[in-house]
Protein backbone atom coordinates (compact mmCIF):
# COMPACT_ATOMS: atom_id res chain seq x y z
CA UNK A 1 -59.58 14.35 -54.45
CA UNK A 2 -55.77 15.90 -54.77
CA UNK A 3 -53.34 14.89 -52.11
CA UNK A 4 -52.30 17.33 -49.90
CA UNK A 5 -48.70 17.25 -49.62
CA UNK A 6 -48.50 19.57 -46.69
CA UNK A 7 -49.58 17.02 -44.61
CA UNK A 8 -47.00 14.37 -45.34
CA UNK A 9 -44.82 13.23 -42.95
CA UNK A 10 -41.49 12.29 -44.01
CA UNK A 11 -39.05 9.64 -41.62
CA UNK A 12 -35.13 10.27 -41.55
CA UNK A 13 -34.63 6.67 -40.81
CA UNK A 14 -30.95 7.81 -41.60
CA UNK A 15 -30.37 9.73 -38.60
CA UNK A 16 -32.56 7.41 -36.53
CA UNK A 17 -29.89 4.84 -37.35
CA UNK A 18 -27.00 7.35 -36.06
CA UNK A 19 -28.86 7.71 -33.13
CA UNK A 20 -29.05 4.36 -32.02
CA UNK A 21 -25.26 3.60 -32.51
CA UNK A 22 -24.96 6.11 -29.83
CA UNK A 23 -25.12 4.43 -26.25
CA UNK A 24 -28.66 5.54 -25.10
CA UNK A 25 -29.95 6.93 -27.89
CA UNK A 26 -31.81 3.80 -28.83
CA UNK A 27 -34.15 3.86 -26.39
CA UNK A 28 -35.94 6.89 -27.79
CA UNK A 29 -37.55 4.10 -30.35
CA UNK A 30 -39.53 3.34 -27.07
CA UNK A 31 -41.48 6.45 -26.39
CA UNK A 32 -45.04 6.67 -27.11
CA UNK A 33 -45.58 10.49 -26.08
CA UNK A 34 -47.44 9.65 -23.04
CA UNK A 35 -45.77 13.20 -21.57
CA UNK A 36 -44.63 11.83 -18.48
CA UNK A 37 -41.33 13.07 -19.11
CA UNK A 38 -42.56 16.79 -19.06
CA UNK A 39 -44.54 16.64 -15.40
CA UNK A 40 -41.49 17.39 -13.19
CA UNK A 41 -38.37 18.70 -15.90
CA UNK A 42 -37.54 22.35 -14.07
CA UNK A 43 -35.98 23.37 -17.67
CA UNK A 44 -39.50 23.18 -19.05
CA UNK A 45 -41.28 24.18 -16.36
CA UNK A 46 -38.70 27.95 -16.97
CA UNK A 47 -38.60 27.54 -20.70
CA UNK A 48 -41.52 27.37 -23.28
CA UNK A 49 -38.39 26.29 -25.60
CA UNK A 50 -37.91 23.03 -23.79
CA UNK A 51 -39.82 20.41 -24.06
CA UNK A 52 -38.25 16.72 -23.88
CA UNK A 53 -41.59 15.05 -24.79
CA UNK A 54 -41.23 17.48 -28.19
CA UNK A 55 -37.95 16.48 -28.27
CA UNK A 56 -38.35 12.58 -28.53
CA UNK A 57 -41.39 13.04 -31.22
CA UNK A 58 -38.59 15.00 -33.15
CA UNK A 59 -36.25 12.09 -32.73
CA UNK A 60 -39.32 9.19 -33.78
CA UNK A 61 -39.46 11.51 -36.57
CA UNK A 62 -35.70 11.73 -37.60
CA UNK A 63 -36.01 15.94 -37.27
CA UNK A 64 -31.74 15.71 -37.72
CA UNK A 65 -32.65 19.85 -38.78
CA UNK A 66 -34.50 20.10 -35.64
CA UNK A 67 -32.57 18.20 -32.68
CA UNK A 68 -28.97 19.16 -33.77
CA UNK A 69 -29.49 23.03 -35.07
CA UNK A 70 -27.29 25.54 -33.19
CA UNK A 71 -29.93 26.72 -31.09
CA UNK A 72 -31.53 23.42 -30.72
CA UNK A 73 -33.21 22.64 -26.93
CA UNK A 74 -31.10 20.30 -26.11
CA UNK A 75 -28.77 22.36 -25.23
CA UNK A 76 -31.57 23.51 -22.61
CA UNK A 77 -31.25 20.30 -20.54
CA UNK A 78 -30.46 20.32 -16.51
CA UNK A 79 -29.53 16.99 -16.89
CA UNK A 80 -31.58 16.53 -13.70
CA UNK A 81 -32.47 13.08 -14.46
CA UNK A 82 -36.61 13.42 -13.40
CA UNK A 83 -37.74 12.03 -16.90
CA UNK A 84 -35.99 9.34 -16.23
CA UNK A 85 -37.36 8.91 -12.97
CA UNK A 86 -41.01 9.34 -14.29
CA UNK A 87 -41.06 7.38 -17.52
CA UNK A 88 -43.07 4.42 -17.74
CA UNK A 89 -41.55 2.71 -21.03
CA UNK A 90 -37.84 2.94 -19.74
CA UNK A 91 -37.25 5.59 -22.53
CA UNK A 92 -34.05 7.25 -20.48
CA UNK A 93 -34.67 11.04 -22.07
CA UNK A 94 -32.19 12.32 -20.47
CA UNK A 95 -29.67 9.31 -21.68
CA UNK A 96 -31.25 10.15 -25.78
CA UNK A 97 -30.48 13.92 -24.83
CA UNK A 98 -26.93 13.00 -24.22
CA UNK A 99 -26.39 11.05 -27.03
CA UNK A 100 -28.21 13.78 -29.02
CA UNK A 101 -25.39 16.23 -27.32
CA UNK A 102 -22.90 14.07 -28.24
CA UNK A 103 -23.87 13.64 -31.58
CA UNK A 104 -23.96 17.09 -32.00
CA UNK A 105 -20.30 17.61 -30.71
CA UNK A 106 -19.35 14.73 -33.29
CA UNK A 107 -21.02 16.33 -36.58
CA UNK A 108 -19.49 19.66 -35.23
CA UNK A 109 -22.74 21.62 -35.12
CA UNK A 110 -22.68 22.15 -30.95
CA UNK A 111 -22.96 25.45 -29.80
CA UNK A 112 -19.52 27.54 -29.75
CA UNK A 113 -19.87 27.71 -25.54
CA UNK A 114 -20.06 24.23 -25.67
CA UNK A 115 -16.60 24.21 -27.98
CA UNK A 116 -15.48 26.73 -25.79
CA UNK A 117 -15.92 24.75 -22.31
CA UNK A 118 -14.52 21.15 -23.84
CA UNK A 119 -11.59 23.13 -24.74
CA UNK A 120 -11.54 24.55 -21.03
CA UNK A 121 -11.55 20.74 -19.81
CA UNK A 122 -9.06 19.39 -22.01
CA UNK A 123 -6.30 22.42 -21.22
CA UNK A 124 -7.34 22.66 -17.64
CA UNK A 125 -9.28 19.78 -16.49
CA UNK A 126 -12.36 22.47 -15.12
CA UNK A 127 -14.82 23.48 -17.50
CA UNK A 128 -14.03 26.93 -16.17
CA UNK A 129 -10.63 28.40 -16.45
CA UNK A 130 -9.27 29.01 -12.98
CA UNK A 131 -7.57 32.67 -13.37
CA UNK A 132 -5.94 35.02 -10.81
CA UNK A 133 -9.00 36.61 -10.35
CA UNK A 134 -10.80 33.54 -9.23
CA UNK A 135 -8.16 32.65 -6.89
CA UNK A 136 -8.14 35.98 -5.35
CA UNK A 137 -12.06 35.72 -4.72
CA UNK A 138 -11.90 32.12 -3.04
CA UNK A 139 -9.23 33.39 -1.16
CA UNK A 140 -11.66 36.67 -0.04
CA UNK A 141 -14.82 33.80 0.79
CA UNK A 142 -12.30 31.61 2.35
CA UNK A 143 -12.09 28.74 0.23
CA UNK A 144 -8.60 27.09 -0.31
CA UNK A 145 -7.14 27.70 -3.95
CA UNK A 146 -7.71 25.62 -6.82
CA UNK A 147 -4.75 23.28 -7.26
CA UNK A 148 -3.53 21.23 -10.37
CA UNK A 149 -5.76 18.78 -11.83
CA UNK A 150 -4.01 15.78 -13.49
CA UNK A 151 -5.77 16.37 -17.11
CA UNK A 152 -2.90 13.68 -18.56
CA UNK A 153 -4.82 10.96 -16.80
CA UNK A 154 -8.23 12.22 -17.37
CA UNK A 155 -7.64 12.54 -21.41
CA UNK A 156 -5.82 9.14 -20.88
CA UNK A 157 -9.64 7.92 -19.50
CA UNK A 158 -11.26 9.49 -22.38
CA UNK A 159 -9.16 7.64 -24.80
CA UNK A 160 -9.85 4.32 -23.48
């Protein structure tokens, strides 16, 4: 009988390696798709495109094309820390999430809002920029202006 290639399952131990240099990605190597993660995450319960239990098989798997394409899910994360919460092998999803995020910034493949709003914090210290406009509409709700925020020191953190 001829082997049916189509149903081969290739491992990108490569990029499963990159991942667990980054701090919490390793512990996706302890997931065994029990779905826990998926019972309480708002982002999938809104999206069909977001599915952290799909997202850890695609890590297991090494799916590099998958987890860090520009319109990957990750990107779809609340970062509302309930798979942690509700994960029975420790796994941390959110934490592999992360590290797939900041992976992503590092090989330069992060969406351009993402760019966009690092950018904002490194000039501004908000991932917003604070313009006249938004001043004038705290000022209209009653909210004291937005002062200076000492980015020196907070890029001074990042470095260390």
């Amino acid at each position: 009988m001829p082997e049916d290639k189509s149903q081969k399952v290739t491992v990108n131990f490569e990029f499963r390696r990159q991942l667990d240099e980054i701090v919490g990605g390793d512990h996706h190597n302890y997931c065994y798709q029990c779905g826990a993660c998926v019972a309480q995450c708002p982002a999938a319960k809104y999206n069909e495109s977001f599915n952290p239990r799909a997202i850890l098989l695609n890590t297991l798997l090494g799916r590099e094309d998958v987890l860090l394409a520009k319109d990957s899910p990750i990107w779809l994360c609340t970062n509302c820390y309930s798979c942690y919460e509700r994960c029975p092998q420790d796994v941390r999803p959110i934490e592999v999430i992360v590290a797939l995020k900041n992976l992503a910034v590092a090989k330069g493949v992060a969406p351009e809002a993402v760019a966009s709003m690092t950018e904002n914090i490194t000039k501004a210290g908000v991932s917003g920029l604070v313009t006249p406009a938004v001043q004038r509409m705290r000022e209209r709700l009653g909210l004291e202006p937005l002062g200076e925020y000492p980015v020196d020191e907070m890029l001074k953190l990042l470095e260390d």
